[in-house]
PDB file of N, CA and C in Angstrom:
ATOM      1  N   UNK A   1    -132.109-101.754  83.875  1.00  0.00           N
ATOM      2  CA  UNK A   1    -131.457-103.052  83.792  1.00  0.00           C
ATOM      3  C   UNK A   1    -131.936-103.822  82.562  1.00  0.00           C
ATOM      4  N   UNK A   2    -133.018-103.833  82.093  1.00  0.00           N
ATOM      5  CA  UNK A   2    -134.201-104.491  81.224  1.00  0.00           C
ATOM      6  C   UNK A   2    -133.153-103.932  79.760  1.00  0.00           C
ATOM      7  N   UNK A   3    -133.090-102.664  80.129  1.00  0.00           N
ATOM      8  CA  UNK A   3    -132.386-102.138  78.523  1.00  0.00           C
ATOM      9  C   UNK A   3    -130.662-102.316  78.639  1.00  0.00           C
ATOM     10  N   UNK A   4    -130.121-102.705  79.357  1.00  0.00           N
ATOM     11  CA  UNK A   4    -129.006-102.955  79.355  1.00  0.00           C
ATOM     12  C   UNK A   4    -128.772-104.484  78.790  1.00  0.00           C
ATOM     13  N   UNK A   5    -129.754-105.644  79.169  1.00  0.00           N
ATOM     14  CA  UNK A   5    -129.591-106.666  79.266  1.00  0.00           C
ATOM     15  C   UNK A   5    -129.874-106.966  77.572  1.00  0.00           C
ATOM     16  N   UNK A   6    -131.172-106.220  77.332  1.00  0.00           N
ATOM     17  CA  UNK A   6    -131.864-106.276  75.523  1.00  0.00           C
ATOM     18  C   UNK A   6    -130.391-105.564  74.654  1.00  0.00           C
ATOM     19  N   UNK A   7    -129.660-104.688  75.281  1.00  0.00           N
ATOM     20  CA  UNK A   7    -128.492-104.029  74.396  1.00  0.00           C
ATOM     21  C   UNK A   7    -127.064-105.017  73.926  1.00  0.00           C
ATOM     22  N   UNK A   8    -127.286-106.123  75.270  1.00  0.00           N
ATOM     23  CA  UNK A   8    -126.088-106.564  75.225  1.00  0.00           C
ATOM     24  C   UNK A   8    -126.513-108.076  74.086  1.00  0.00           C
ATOM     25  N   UNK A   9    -127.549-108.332  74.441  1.00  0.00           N
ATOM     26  CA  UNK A   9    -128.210-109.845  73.481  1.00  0.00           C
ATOM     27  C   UNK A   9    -128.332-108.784  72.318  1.00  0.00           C
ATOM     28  N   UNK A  10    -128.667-107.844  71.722  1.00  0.00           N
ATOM     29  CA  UNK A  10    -128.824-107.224  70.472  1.00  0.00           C
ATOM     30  C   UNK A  10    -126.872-107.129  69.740  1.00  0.00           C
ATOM     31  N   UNK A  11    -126.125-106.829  70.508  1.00  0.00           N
ATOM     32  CA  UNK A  11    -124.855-106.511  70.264  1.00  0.00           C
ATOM     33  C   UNK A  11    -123.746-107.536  70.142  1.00  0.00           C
ATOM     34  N   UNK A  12    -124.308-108.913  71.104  1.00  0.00           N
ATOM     35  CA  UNK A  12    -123.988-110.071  70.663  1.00  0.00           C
ATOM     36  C   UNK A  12    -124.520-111.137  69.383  1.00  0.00           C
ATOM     37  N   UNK A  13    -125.926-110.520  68.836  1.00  0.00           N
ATOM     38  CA  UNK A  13    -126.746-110.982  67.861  1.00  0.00           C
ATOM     39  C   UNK A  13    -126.900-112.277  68.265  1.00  0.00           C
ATOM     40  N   UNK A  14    -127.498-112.424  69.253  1.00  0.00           N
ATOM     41  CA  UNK A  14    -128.149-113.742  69.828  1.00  0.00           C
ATOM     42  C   UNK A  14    -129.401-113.443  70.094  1.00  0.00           C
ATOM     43  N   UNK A  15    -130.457-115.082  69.791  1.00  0.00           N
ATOM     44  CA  UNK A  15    -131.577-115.094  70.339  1.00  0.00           C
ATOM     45  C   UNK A  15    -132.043-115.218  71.931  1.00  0.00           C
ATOM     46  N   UNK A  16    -132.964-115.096  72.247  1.00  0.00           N
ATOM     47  CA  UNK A  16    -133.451-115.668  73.631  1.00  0.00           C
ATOM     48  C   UNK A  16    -133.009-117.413  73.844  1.00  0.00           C
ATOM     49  N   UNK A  17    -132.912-117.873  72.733  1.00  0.00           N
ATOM     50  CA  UNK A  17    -132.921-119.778  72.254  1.00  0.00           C
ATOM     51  C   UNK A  17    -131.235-119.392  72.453  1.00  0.00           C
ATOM     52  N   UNK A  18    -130.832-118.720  72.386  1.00  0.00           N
ATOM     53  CA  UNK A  18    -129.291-118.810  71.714  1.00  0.00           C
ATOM     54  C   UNK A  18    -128.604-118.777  73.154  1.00  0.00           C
ATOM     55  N   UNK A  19    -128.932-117.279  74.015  1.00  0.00           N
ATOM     56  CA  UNK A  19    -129.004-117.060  75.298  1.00  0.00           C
ATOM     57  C   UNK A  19    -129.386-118.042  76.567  1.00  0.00           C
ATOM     58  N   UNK A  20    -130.195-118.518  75.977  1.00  0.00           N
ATOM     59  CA  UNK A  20    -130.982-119.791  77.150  1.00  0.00           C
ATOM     60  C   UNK A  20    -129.941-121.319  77.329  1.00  0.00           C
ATOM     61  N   UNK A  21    -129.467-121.556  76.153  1.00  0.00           N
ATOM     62  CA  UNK A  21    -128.850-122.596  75.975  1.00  0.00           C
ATOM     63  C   UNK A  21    -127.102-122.128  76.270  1.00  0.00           C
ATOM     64  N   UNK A  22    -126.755-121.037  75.959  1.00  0.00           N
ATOM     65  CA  UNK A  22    -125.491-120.595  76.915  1.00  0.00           C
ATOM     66  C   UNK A  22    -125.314-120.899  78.279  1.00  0.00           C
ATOM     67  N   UNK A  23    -127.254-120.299  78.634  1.00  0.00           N
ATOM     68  CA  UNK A  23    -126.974-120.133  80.078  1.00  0.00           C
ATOM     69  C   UNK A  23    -127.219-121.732  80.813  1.00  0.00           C
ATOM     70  N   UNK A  24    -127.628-122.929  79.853  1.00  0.00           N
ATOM     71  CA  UNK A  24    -127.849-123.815  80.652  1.00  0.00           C
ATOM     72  C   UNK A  24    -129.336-124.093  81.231  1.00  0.00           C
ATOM     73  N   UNK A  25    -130.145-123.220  80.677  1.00  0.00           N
ATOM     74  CA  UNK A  25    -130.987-123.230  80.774  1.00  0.00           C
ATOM     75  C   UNK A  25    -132.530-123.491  79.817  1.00  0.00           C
ATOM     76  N   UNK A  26    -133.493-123.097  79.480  1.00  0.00           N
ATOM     77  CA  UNK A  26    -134.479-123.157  78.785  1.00  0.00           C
ATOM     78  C   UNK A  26    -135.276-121.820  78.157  1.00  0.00           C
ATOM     79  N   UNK A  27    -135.350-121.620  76.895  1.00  0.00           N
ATOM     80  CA  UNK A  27    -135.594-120.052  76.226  1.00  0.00           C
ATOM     81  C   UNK A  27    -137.145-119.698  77.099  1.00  0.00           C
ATOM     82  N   UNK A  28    -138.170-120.341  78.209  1.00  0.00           N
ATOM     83  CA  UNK A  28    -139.076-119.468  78.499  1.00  0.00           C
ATOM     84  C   UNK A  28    -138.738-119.028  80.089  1.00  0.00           C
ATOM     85  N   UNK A  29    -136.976-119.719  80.545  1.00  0.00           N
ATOM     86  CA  UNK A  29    -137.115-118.692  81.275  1.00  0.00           C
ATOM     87  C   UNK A  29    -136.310-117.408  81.263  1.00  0.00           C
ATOM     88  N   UNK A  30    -135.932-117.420  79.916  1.00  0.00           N
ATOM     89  CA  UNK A  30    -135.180-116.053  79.747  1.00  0.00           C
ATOM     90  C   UNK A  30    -136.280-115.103  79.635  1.00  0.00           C
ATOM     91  N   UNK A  31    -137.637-115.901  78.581  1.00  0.00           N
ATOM     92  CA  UNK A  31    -138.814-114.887  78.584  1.00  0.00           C
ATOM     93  C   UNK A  31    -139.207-114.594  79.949  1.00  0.00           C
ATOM     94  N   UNK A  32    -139.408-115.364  80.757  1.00  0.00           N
ATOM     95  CA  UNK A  32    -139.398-114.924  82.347  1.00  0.00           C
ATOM     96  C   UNK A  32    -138.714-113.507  82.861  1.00  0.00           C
ATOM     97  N   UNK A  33    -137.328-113.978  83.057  1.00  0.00           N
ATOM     98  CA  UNK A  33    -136.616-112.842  83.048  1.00  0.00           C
ATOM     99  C   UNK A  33    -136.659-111.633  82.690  1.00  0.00           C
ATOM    100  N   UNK A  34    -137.051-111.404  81.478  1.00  0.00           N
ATOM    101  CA  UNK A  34    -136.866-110.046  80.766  1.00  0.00           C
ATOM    102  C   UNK A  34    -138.267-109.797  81.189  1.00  0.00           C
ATOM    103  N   UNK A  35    -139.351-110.605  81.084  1.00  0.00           N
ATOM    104  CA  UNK A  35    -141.109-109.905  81.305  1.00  0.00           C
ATOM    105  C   UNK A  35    -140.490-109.916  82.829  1.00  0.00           C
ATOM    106  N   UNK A  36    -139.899-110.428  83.531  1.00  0.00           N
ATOM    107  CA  UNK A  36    -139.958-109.800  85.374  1.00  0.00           C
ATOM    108  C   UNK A  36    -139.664-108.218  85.404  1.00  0.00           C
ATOM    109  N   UNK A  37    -138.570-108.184  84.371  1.00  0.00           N
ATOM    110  CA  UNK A  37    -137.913-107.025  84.695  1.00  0.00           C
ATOM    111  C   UNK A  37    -138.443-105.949  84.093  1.00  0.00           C
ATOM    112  N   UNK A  38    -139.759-106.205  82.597  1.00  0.00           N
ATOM    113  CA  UNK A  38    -140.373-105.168  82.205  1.00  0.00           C
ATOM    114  C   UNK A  38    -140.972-104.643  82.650  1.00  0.00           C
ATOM    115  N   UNK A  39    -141.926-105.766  84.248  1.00  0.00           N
ATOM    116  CA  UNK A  39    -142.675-105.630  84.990  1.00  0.00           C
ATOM    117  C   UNK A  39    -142.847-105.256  86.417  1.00  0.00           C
ATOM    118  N   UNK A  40    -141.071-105.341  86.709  1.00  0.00           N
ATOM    119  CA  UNK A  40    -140.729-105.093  88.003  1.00  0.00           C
ATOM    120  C   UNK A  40    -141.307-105.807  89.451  1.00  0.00           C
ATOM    121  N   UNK A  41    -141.603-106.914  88.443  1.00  0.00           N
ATOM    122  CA  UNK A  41    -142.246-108.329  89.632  1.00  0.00           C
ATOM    123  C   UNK A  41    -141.358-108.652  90.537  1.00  0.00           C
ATOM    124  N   UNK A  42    -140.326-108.937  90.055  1.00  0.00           N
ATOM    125  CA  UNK A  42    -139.183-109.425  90.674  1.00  0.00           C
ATOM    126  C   UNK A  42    -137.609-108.940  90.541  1.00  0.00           C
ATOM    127  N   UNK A  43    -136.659-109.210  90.899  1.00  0.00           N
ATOM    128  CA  UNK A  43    -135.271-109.210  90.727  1.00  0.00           C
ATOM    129  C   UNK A  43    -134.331-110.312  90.319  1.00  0.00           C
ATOM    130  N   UNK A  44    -133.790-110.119  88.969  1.00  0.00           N
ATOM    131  CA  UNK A  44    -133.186-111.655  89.048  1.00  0.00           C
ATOM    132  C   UNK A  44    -132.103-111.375  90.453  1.00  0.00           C
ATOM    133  N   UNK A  45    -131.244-112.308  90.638  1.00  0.00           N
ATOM    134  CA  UNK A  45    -130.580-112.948  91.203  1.00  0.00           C
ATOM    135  C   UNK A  45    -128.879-112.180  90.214  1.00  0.00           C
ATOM    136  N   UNK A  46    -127.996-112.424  91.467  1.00  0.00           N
ATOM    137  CA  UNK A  46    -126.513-111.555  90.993  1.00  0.00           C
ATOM    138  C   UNK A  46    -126.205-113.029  89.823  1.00  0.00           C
ATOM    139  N   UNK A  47    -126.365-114.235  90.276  1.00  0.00           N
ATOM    140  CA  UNK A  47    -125.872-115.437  89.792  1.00  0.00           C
ATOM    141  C   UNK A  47    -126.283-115.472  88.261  1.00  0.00           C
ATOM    142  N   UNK A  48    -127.888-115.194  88.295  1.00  0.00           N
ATOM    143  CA  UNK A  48    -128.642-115.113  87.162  1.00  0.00           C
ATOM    144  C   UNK A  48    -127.781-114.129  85.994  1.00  0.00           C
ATOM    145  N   UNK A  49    -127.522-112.675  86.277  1.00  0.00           N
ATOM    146  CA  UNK A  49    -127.035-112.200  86.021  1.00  0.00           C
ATOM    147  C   UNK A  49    -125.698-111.619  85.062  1.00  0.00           C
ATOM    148  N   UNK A  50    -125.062-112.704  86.309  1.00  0.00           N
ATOM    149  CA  UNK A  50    -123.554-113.139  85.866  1.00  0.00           C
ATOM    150  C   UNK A  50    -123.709-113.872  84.736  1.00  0.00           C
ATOM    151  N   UNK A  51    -124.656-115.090  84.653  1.00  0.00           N
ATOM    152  CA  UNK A  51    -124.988-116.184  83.455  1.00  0.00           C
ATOM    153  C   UNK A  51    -125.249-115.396  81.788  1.00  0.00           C
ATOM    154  N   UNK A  52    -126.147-114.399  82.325  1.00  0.00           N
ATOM    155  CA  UNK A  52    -126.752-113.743  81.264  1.00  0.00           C
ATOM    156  C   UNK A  52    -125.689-112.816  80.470  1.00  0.00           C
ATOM    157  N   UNK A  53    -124.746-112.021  81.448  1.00  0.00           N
ATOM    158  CA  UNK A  53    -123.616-111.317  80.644  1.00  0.00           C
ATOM    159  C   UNK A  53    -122.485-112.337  80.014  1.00  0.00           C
ATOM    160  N   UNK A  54    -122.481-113.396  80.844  1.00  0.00           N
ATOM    161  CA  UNK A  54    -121.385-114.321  80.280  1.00  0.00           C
ATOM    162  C   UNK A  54    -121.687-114.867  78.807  1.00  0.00           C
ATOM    163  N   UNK A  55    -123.178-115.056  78.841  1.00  0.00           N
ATOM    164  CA  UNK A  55    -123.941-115.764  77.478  1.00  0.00           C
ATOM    165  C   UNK A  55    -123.595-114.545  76.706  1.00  0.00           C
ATOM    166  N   UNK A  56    -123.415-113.513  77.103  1.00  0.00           N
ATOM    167  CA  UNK A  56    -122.945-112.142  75.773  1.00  0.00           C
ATOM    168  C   UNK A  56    -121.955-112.044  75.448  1.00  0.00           C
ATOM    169  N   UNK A  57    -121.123-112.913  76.379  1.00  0.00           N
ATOM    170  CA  UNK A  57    -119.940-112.612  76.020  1.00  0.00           C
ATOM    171  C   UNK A  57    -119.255-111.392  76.827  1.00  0.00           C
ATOM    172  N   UNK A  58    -120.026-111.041  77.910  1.00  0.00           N
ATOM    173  CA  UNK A  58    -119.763-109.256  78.900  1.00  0.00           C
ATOM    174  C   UNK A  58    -119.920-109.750  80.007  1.00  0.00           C
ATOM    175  N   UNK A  59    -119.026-108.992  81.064  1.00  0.00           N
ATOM    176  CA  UNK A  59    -118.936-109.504  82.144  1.00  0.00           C
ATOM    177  C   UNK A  59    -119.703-108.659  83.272  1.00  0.00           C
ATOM    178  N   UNK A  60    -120.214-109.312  84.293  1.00  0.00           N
ATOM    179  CA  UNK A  60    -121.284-107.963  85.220  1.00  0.00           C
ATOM    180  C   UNK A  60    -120.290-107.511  85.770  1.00  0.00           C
ATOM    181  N   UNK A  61    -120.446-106.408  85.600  1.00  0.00           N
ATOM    182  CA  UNK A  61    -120.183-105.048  87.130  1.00  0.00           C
ATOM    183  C   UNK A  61    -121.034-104.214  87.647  1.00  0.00           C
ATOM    184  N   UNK A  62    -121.133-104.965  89.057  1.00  0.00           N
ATOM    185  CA  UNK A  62    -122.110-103.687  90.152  1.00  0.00           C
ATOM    186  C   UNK A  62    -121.397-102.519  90.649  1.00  0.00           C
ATOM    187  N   UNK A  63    -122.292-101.805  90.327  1.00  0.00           N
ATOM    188  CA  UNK A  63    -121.197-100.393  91.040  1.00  0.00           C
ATOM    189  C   UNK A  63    -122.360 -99.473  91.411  1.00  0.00           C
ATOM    190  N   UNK A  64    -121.647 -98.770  92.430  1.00  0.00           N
ATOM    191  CA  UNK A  64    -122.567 -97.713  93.003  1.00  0.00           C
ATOM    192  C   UNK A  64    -122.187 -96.194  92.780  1.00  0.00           C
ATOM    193  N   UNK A  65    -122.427 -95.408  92.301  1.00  0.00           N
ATOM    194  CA  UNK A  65    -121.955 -94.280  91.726  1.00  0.00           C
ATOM    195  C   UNK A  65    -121.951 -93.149  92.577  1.00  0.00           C
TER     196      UNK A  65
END
């Protein structure tokens, strides 16, 4: 998930600052986010999620294969 999320902010050429302020939010808790998920502390949230692909400009899809 961690490398999906870094592929899509790399492909949109946005910062964490750039991302944070899309999402309505503040750039240390995107650093949050991405260190949860390097770390597997936690899970964001589907909502969180949704925010973060929308700030790319990409839309989430869960799917089970």
């Amino acid at each position: 998930l961690l490398d999906t999320l870094l592929a899509a902010r790399d492909a949109a050429g946005l910062t964490q600052a750039k991302i944070a302020e899309r999402m309505g939010t503040k750039p240390p808790a995107i650093s949050r986010l991405l260190a949860s998920l390097a770390s597997d502390k936690q899970s964001p949230s589907v909502a969180t999620l949704r925010k973060f692909a929308a700030a790319c400009g990409k839309k989430l899809e869960i799917r089970l294969v």
